[in-house]
N, C-alpha and C. Protein backbone atom coordinates (compact mmCIF):
# COMPACT_ATOMS: atom_id res chain seq x y z
N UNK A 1 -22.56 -105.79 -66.89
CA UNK A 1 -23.67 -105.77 -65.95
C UNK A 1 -24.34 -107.15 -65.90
N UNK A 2 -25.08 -107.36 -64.44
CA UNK A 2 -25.82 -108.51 -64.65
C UNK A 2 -27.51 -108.43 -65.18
N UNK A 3 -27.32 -109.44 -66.31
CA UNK A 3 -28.70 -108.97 -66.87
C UNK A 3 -29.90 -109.24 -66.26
N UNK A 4 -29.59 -110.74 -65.32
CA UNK A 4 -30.65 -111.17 -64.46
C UNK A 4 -31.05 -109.57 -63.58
N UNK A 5 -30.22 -109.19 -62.71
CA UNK A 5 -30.57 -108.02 -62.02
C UNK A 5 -31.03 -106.31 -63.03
N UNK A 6 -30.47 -106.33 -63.34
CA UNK A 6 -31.35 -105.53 -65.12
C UNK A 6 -33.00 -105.93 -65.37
N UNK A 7 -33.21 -107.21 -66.01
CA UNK A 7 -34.44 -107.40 -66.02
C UNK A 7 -35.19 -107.50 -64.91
N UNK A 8 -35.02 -107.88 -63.52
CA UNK A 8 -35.83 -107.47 -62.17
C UNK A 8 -36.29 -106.11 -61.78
N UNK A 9 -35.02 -105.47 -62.23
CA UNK A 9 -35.62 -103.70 -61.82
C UNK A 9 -36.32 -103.47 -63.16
N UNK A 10 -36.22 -104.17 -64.54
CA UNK A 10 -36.84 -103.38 -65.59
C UNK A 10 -38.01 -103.97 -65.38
N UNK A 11 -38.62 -104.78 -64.79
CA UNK A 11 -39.96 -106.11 -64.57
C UNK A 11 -40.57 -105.23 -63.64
N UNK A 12 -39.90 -104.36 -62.75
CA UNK A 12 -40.31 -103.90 -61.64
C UNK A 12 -40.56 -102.69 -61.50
N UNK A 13 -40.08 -101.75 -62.52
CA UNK A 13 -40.35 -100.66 -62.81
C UNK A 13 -41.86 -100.25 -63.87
N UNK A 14 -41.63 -101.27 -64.40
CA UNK A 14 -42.80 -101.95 -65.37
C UNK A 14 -43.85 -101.82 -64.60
N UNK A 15 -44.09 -102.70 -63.58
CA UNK A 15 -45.40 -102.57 -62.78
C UNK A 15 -45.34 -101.47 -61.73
N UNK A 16 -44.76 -101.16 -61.22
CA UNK A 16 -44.32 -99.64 -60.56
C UNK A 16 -45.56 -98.62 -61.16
N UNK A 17 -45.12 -98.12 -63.05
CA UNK A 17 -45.37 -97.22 -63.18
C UNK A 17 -46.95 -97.84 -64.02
N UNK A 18 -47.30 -99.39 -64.35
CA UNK A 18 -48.24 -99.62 -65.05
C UNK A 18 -48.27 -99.09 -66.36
N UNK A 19 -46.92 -99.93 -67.09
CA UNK A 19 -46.65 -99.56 -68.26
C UNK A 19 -47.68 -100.48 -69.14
N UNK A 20 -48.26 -99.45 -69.94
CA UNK A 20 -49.58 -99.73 -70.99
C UNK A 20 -49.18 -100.06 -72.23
N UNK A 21 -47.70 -99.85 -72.67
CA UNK A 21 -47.43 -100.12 -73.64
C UNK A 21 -46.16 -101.07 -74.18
N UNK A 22 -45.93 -101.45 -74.63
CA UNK A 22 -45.02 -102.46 -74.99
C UNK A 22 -43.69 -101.94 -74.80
N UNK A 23 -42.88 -102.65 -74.64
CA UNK A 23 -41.37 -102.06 -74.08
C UNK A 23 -40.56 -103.19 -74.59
N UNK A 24 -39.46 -102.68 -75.46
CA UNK A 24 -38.41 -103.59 -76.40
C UNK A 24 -36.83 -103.89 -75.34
N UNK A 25 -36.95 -104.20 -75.13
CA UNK A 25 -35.51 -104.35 -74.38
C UNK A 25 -34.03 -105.23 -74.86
N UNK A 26 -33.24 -104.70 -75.35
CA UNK A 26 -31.74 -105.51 -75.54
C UNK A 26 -31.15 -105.47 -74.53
N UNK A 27 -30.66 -106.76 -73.96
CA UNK A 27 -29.43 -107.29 -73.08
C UNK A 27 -28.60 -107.70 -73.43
N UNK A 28 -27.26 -107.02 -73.06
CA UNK A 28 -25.82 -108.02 -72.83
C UNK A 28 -25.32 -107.64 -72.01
N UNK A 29 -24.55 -108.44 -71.74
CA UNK A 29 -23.51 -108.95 -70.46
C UNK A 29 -24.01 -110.51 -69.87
N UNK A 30 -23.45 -110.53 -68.52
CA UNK A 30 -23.50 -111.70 -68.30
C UNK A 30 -24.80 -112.21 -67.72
N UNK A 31 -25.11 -113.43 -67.31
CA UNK A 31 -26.34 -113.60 -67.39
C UNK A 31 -27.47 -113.30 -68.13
N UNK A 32 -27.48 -112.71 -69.56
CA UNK A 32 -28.45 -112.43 -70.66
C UNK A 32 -29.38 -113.56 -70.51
N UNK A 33 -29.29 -114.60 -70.87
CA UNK A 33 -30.39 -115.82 -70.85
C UNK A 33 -31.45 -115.81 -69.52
N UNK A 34 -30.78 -115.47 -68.23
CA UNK A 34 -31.28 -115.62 -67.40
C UNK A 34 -32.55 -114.59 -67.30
N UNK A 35 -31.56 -113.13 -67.68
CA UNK A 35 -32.33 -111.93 -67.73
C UNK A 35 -33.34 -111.94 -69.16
N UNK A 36 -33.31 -112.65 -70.11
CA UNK A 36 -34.73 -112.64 -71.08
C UNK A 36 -35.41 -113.74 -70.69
N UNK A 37 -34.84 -114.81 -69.99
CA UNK A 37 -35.97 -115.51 -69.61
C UNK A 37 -37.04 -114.65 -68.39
N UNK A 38 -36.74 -113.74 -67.74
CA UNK A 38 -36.87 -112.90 -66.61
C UNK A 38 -38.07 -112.02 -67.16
N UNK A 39 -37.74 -111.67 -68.42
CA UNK A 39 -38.30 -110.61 -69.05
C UNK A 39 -39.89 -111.03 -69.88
N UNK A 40 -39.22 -112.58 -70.44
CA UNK A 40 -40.40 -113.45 -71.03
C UNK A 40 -41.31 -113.66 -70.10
N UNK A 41 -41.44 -114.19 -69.20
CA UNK A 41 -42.11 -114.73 -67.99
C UNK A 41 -42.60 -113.72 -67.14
N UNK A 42 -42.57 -112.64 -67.35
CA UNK A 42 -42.72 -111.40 -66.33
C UNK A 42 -44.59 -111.41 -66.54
N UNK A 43 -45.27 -111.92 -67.84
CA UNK A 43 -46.37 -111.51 -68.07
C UNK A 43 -46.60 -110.49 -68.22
N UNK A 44 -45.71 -109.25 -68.49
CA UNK A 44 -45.75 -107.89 -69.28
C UNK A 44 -45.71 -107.96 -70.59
N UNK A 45 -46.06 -106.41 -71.15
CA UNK A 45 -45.74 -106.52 -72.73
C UNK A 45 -44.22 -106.01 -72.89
N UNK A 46 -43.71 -106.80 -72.56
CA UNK A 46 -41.86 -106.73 -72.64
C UNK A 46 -41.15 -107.78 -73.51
N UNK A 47 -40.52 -107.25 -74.67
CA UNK A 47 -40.17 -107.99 -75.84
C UNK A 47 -38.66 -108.03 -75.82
N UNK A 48 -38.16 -109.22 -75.80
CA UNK A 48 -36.29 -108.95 -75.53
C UNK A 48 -35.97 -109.15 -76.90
N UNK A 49 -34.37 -108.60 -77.19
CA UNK A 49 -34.22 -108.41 -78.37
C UNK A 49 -33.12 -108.40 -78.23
N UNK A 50 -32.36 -109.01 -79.40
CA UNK A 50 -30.71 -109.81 -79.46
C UNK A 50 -29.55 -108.45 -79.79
N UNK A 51 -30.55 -107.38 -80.48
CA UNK A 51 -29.49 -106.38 -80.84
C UNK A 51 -29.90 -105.37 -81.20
N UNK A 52 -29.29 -104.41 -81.48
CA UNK A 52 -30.46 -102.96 -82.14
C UNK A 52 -30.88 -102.78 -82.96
N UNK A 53 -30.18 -103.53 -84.25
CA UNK A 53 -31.45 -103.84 -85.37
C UNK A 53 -32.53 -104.66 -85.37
N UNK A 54 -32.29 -105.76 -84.11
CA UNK A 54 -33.04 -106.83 -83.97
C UNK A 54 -34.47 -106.17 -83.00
N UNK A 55 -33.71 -104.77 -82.14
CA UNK A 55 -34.59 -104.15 -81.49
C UNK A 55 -35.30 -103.17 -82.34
N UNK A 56 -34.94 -102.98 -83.48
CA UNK A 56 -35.62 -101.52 -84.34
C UNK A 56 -37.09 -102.28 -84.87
N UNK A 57 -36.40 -103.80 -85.64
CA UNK A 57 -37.49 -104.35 -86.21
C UNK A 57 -38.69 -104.59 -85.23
N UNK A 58 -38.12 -105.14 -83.93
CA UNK A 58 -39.29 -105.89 -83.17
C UNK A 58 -40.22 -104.50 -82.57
N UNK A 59 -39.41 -103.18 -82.65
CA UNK A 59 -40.58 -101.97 -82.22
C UNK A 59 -41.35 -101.88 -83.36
N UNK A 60 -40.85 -101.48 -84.61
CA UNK A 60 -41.40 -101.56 -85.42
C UNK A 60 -43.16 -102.57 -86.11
N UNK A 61 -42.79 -103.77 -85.48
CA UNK A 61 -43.72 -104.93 -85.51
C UNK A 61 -44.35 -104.29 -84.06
N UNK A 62 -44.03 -104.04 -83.21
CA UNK A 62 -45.40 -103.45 -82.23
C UNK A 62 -46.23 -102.43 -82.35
N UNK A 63 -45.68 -101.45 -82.76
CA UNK A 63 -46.35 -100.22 -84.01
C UNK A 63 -47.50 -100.57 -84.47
N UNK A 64 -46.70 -101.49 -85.50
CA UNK A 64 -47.90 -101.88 -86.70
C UNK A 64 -48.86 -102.94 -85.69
N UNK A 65 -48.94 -103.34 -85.04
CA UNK A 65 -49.69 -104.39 -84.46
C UNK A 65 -50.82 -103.37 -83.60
N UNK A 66 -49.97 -102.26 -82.96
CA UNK A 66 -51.39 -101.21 -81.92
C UNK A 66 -51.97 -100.52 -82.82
N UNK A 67 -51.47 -100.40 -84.39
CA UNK A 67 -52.19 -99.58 -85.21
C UNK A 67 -53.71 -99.97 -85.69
């Protein structure tokens, strides 16, 4: 999949529904860079993440941070 087009609908769904809470997202395929730079820059609370442990920890650290 293309990740650039991935992170546009996930950026966009984001403000769609006025997501209040932080949202972890892993990408691969092609265009990944394009699509976390997409995701960084969105000015949401949208956190990209290299893999699923890399995604367990970084939910984990948002947890403890709204607690």
């Amino acid at each position: 999949m293309k990740c650039d087009v991935i992170a546009n609908g996930i950026v966009q769904a984001a403000k769609d529904v006025n997501l209040q809470v932080p949202l972890v997202v892993r990408l691969e395929g092609t265009n990944v860079a394009e699509g976390k730079a997409i995701l960084e820059n969105s000015g949401l609370a949208i956190v990209s993440a290299d893999n699923l442990g890399d995604a367990a920890q970084k939910i984990v650290a948002e947890v403890k941070k709204a607690a």
